[in-house]
Protein backbone atom coordinates (compact mmCIF):
# COMPACT_ATOMS: atom_id res chain seq x y z
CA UNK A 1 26.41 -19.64 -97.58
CA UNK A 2 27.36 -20.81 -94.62
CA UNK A 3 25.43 -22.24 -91.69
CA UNK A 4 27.01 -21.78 -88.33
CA UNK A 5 24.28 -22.77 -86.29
CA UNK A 6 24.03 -25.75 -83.69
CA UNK A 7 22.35 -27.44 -80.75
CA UNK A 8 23.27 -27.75 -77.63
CA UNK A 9 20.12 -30.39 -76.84
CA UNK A 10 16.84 -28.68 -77.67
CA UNK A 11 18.50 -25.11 -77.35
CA UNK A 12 19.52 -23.93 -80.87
CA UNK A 13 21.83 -21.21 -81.22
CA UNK A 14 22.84 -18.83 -84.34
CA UNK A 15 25.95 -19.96 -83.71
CA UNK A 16 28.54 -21.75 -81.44
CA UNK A 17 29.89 -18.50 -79.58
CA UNK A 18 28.70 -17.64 -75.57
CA UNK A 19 30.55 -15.52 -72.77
CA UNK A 20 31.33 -17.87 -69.85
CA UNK A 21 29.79 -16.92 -66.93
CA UNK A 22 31.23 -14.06 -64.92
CA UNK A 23 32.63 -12.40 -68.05
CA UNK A 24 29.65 -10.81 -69.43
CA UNK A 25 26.83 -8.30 -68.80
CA UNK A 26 24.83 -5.85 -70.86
CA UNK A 27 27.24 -3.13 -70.70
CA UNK A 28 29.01 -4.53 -73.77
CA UNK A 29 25.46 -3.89 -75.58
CA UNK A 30 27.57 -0.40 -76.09
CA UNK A 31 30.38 -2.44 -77.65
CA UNK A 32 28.54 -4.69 -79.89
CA UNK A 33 24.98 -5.84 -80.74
CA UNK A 34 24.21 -8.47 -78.18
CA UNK A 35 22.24 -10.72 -80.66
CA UNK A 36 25.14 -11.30 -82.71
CA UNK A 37 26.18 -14.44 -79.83
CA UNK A 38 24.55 -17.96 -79.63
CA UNK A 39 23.22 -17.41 -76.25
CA UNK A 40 23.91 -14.88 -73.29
CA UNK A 41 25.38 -16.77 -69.96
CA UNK A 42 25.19 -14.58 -66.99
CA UNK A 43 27.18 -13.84 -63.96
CA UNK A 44 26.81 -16.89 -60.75
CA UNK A 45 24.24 -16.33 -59.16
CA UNK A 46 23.82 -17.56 -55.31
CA UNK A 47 20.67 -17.79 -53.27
CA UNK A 48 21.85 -14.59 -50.83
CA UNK A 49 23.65 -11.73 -51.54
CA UNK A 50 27.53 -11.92 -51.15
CA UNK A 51 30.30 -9.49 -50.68
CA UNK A 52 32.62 -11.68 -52.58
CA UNK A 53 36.36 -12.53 -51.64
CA UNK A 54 39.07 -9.90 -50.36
CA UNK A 55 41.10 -7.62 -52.56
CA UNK A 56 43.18 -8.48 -54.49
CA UNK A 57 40.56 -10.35 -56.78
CA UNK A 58 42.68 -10.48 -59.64
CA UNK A 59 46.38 -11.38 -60.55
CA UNK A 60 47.83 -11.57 -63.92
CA UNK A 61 50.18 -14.10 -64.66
CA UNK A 62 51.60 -15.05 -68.43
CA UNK A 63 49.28 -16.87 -70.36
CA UNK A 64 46.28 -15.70 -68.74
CA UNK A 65 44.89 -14.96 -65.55
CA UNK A 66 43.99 -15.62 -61.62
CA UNK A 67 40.93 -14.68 -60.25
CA UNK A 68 39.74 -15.11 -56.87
CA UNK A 69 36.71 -13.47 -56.88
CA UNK A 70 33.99 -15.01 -54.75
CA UNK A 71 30.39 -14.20 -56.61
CA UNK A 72 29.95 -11.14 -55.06
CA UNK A 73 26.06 -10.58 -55.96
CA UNK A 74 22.50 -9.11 -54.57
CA UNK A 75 20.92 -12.52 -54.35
CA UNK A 76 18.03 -14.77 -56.54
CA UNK A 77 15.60 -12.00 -55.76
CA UNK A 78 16.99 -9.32 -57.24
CA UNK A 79 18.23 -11.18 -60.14
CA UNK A 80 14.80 -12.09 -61.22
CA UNK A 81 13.14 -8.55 -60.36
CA UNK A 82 16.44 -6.67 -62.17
CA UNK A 83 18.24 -8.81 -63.92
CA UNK A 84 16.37 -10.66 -66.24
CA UNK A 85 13.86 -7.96 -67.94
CA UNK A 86 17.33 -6.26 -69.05
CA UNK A 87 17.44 -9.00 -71.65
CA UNK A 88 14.01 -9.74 -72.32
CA UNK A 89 14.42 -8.17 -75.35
CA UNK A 90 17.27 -10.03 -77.17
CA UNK A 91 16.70 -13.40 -79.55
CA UNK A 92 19.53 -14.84 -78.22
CA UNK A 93 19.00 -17.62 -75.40
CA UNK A 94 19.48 -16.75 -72.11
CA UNK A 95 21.51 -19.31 -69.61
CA UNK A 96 21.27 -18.61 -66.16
CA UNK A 97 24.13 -19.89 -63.94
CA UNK A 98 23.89 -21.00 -60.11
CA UNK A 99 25.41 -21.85 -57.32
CA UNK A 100 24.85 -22.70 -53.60
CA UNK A 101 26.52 -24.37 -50.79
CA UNK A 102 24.50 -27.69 -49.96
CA UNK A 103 22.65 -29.61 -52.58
CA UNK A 104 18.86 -28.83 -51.02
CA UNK A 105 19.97 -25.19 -51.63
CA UNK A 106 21.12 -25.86 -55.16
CA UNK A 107 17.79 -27.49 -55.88
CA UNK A 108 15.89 -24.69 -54.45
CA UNK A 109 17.78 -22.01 -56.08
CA UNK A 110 17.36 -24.31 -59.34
CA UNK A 111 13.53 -23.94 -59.00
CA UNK A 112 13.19 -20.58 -58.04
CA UNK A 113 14.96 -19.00 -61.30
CA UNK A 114 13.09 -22.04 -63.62
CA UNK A 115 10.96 -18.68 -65.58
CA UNK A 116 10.18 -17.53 -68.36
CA UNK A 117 12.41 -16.41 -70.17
CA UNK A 118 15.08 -18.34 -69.05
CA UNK A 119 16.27 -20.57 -71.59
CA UNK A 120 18.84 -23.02 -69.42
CA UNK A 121 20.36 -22.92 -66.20
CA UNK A 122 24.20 -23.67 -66.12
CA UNK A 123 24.25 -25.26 -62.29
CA UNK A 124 27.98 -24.23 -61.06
CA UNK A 125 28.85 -27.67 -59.35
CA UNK A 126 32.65 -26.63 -59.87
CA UNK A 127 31.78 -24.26 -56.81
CA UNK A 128 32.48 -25.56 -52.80
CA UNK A 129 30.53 -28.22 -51.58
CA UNK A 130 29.76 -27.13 -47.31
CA UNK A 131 28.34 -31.19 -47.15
CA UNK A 132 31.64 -32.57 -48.46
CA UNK A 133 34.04 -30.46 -46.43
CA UNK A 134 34.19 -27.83 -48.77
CA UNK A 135 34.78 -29.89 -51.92
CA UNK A 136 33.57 -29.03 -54.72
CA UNK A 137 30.73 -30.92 -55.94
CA UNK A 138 32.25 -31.78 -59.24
CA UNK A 139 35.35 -33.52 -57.48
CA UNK A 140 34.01 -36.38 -57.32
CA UNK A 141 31.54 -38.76 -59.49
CA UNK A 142 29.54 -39.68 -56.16
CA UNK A 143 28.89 -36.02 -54.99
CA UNK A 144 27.85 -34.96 -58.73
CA UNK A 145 25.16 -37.71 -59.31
CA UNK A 146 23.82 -36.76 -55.94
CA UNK A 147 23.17 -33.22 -57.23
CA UNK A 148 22.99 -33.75 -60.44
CA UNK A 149 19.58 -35.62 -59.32
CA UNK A 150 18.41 -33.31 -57.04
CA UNK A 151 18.18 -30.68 -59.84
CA UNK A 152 16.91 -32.53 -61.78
CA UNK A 153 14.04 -33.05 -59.96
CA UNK A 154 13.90 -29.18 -59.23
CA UNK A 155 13.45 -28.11 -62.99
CA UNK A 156 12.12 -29.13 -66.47
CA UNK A 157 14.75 -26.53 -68.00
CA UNK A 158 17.97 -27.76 -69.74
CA UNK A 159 20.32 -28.18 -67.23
CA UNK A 160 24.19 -27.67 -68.36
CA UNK A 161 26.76 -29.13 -65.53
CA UNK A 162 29.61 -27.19 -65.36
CA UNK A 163 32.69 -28.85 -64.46
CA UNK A 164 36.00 -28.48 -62.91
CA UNK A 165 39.35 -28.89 -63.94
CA UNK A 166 41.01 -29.84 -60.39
CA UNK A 167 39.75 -33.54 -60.81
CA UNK A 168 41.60 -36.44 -61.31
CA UNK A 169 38.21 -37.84 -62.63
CA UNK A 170 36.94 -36.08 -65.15
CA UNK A 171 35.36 -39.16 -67.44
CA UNK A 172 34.17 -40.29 -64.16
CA UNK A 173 32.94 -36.99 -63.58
CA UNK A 174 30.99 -36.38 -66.57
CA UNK A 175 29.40 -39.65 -66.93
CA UNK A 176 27.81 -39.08 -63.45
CA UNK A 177 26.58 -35.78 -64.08
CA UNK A 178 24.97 -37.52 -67.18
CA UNK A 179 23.72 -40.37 -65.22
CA UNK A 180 22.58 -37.21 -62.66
CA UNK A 181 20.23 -35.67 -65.38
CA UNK A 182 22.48 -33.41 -66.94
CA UNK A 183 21.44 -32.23 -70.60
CA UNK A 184 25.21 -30.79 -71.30
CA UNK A 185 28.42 -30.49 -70.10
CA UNK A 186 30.70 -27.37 -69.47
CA UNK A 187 34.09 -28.16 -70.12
CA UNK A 188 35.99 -26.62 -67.21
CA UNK A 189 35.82 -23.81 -64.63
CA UNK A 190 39.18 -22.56 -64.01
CA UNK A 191 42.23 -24.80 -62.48
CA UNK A 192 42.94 -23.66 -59.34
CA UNK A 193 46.45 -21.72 -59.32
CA UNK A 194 48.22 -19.32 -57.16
CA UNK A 195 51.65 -16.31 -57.69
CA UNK A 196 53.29 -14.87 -55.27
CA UNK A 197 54.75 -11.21 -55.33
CA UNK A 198 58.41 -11.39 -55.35
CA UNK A 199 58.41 -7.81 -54.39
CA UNK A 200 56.11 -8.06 -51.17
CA UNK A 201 56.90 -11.48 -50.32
CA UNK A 202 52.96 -12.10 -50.35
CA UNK A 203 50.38 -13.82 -52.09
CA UNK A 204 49.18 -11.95 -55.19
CA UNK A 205 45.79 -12.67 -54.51
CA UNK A 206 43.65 -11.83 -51.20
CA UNK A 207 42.64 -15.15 -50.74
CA UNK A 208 45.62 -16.80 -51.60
CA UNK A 209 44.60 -19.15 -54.31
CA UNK A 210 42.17 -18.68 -57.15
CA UNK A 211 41.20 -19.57 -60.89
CA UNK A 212 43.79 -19.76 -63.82
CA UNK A 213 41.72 -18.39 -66.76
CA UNK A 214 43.48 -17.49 -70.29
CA UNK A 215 45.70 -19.24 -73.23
CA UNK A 216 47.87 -21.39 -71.02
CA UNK A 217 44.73 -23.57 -69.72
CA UNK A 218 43.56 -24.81 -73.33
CA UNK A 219 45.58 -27.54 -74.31
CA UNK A 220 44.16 -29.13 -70.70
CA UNK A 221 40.46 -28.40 -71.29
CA UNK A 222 40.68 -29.54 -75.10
CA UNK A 223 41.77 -32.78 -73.91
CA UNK A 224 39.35 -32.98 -71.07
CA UNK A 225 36.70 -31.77 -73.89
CA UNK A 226 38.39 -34.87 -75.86
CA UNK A 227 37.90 -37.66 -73.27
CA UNK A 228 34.68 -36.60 -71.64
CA UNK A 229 33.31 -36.66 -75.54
CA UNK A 230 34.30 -40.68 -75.56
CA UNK A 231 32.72 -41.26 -72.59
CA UNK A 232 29.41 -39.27 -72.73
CA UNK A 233 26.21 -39.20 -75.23
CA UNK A 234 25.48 -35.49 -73.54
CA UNK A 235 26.27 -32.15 -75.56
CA UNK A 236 29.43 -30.75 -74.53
CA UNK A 237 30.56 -26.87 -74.59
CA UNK A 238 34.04 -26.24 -74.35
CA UNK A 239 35.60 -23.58 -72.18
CA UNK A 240 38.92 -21.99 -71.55
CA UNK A 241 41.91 -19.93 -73.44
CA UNK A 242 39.67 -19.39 -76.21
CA UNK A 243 40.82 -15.88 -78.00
CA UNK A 244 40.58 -16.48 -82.29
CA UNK A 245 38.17 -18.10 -84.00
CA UNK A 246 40.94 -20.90 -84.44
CA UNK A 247 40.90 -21.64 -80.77
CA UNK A 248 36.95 -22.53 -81.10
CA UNK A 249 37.81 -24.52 -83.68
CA UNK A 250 40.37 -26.83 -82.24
CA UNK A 251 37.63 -27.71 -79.33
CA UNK A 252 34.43 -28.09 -82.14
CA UNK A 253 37.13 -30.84 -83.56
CA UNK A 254 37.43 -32.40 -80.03
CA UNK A 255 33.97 -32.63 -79.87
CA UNK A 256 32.49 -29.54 -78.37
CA UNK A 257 29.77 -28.11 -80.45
CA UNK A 258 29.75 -25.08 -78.91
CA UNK A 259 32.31 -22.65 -76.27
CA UNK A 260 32.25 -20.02 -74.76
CA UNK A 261 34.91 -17.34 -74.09
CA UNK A 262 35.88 -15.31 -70.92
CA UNK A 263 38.88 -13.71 -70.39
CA UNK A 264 39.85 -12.89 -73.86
CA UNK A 265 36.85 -10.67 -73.91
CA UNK A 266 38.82 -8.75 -70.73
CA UNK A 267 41.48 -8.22 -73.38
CA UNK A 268 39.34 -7.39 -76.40
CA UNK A 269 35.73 -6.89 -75.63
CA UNK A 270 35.36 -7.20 -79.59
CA UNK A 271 36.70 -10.85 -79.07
CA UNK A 272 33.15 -12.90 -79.06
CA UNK A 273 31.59 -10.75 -82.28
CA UNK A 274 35.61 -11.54 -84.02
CA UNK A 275 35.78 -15.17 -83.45
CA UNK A 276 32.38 -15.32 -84.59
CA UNK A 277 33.31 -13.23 -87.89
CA UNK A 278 36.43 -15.78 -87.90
CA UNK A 279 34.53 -18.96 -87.60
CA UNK A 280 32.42 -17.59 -91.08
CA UNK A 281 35.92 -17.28 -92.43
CA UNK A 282 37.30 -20.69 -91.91
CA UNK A 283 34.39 -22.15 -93.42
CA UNK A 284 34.35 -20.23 -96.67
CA UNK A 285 37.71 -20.67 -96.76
CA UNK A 286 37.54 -24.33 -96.79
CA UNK A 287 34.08 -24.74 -98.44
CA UNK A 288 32.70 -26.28 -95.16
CA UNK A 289 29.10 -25.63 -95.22
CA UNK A 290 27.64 -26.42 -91.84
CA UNK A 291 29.85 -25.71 -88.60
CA UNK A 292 28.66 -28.98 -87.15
CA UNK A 293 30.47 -30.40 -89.81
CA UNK A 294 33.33 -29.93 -87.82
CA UNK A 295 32.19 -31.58 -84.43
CA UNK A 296 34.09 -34.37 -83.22
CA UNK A 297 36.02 -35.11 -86.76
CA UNK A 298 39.71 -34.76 -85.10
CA UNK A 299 40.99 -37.15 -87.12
CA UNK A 300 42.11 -40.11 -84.23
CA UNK A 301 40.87 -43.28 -85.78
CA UNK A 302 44.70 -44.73 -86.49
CA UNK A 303 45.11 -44.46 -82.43
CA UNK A 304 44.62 -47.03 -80.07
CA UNK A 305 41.66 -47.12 -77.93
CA UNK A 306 43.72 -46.69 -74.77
CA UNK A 307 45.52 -43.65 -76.43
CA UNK A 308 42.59 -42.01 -77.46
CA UNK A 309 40.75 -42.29 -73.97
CA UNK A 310 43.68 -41.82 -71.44
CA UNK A 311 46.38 -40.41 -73.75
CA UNK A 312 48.91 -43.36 -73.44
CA UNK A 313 49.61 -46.58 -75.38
CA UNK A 314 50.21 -50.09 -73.82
């Protein structure tokens, strides 16, 4: 029997398998049963309602995807009056994600969906920051311990820090959003990316440049998964190209100990409830009893310190 189970802090899941945010609502309660995933992440959420970005939202590219979409959504009010009772009935965790322009209105926004039935709030700092020139927050170490803090304060909730890709900082990064108050990392937003239509002469997306989602990102976030698991004491959940249960496994190895998927489930809306079925597999396969087991036990201990860390040797 295996026992796929694990932590992320004091939020036990079933099992190691969550839609990123944005790529999953209760429509696919028609596809599969929704209790069947570790926890349910939902769609950004922003204080006010937003239209979102212009059309074309979505460009795809090979190895995955661009997305520029914007959080189009109805606002914190009618996610808690709407929203949340849809899932009120499901065992599986719920995560609620955020996001808002200045820190004071991430903080408030951070309060004000801190009820019950929320499990954990994944704060979006991987989204613009309107007090650092339009930044975003996770850019830099300074601007995430700043509010990192300030949600802290704001909530008593499990608060996951989602990163981004686009810095040149990530250790940095992730040690500040520790340092901030940050009970787990999420290990990366999309890398910012842009096509052009060789047809039309024009950007393929309406606002130029968006998010590069799909296979071709993993190799960047397992090794950002890698490094920021060296560097922090924090759970981490890795994010990003995920599509077969082997994916999940190569970032459990780096040292997630849980991920969540997004655009394969685009693709295959059967994808989370497979990679679930194929993480069972693995471990029957190879007699591995627990799925933490796996955690962290890339095997790296013949490498130098320097290699392991930063990826070169002196």
């Amino acid at each position: 029997m295996v026992d796929l189970s694990t932590r992320v802090g004091s939020l036990r899941l079933k099992n190691p398998v969550m839609p990123a945010s944005g790529t999953f609502s209760d429509d696919l309660a028609g596809v599969f049963d929704l209790d069947l995933l570790g926890a349910h992440v939902l769609k950004t959420i922003t204080p006010r309602p937003r239209r979102g970005n212009p059309t074309p939202r979505v460009s795809e590219c090979i190895g995955g995807m661009l997305n520029s979409i914007g959080i189009p959504g109805k606002g914190a009010d009618h996610f808690l009056e709407h929203v949340i009772p849809l899932y009120a009935h499901y065992e599986a965790p719920l995560v609620v994600s955020i996001s808002a322009d200045t820190g004071a209105e991430f903080a408030a926004l951070c309060r004000q969906v801190s009820v019950p039935g929320v499990s954990a709030i994944e704060v979006n700092i991987s989204c613009p920051n309107l007090e650092e020139d339009g930044k975003a927050f996770a850019m830099k170490p300074e601007a995430t311990f700043k509010v990192m803090e300030k949600l802290r304060r704001a909530s008593n909730l499990p608060l996951w820090a989602k990163l981004t890709p686009n810095t040149g900082e990530i250790v940095e990064v992730a040690q500040a959003a520790e340092a901030g108050g940050a009970d787990a990392l999420v290990v990366a937003n999309t890398i910012l990316g842009m096509a052009i239509n060789v047809d039309s002469f024009r950007p393929s997306l309406g606002n130029v440049m968006g998010g590069l989602s799909g296979p071709a990102v993993k190799p960047i976030f397992v090794r950002m998964v890698y490094q920021c698991r060296k560097a922090v004491k924090i759970p981490i959940i890795g994010c990003g190209g995920i599509s077969r249960a082997e994916d999940a496994i190569e970032y459990l190895l780096a040292g997630a100990c849980a991920v969540q998927v997004g655009t394969a489930t685009f693709i295959h809306p059967q994808a989370m409830p497979n990679i679930i079925q194929g993480l069972w597999d693995f471990c029957c396969q190879r007699q591995i009893e627990r799925i933490t087991d796996l955690i962290g036990q890339v095997r790296d201990s013949d490498l130098s310190a320097e290699a392991v860390l930063y990826g070169y040797s002196t």
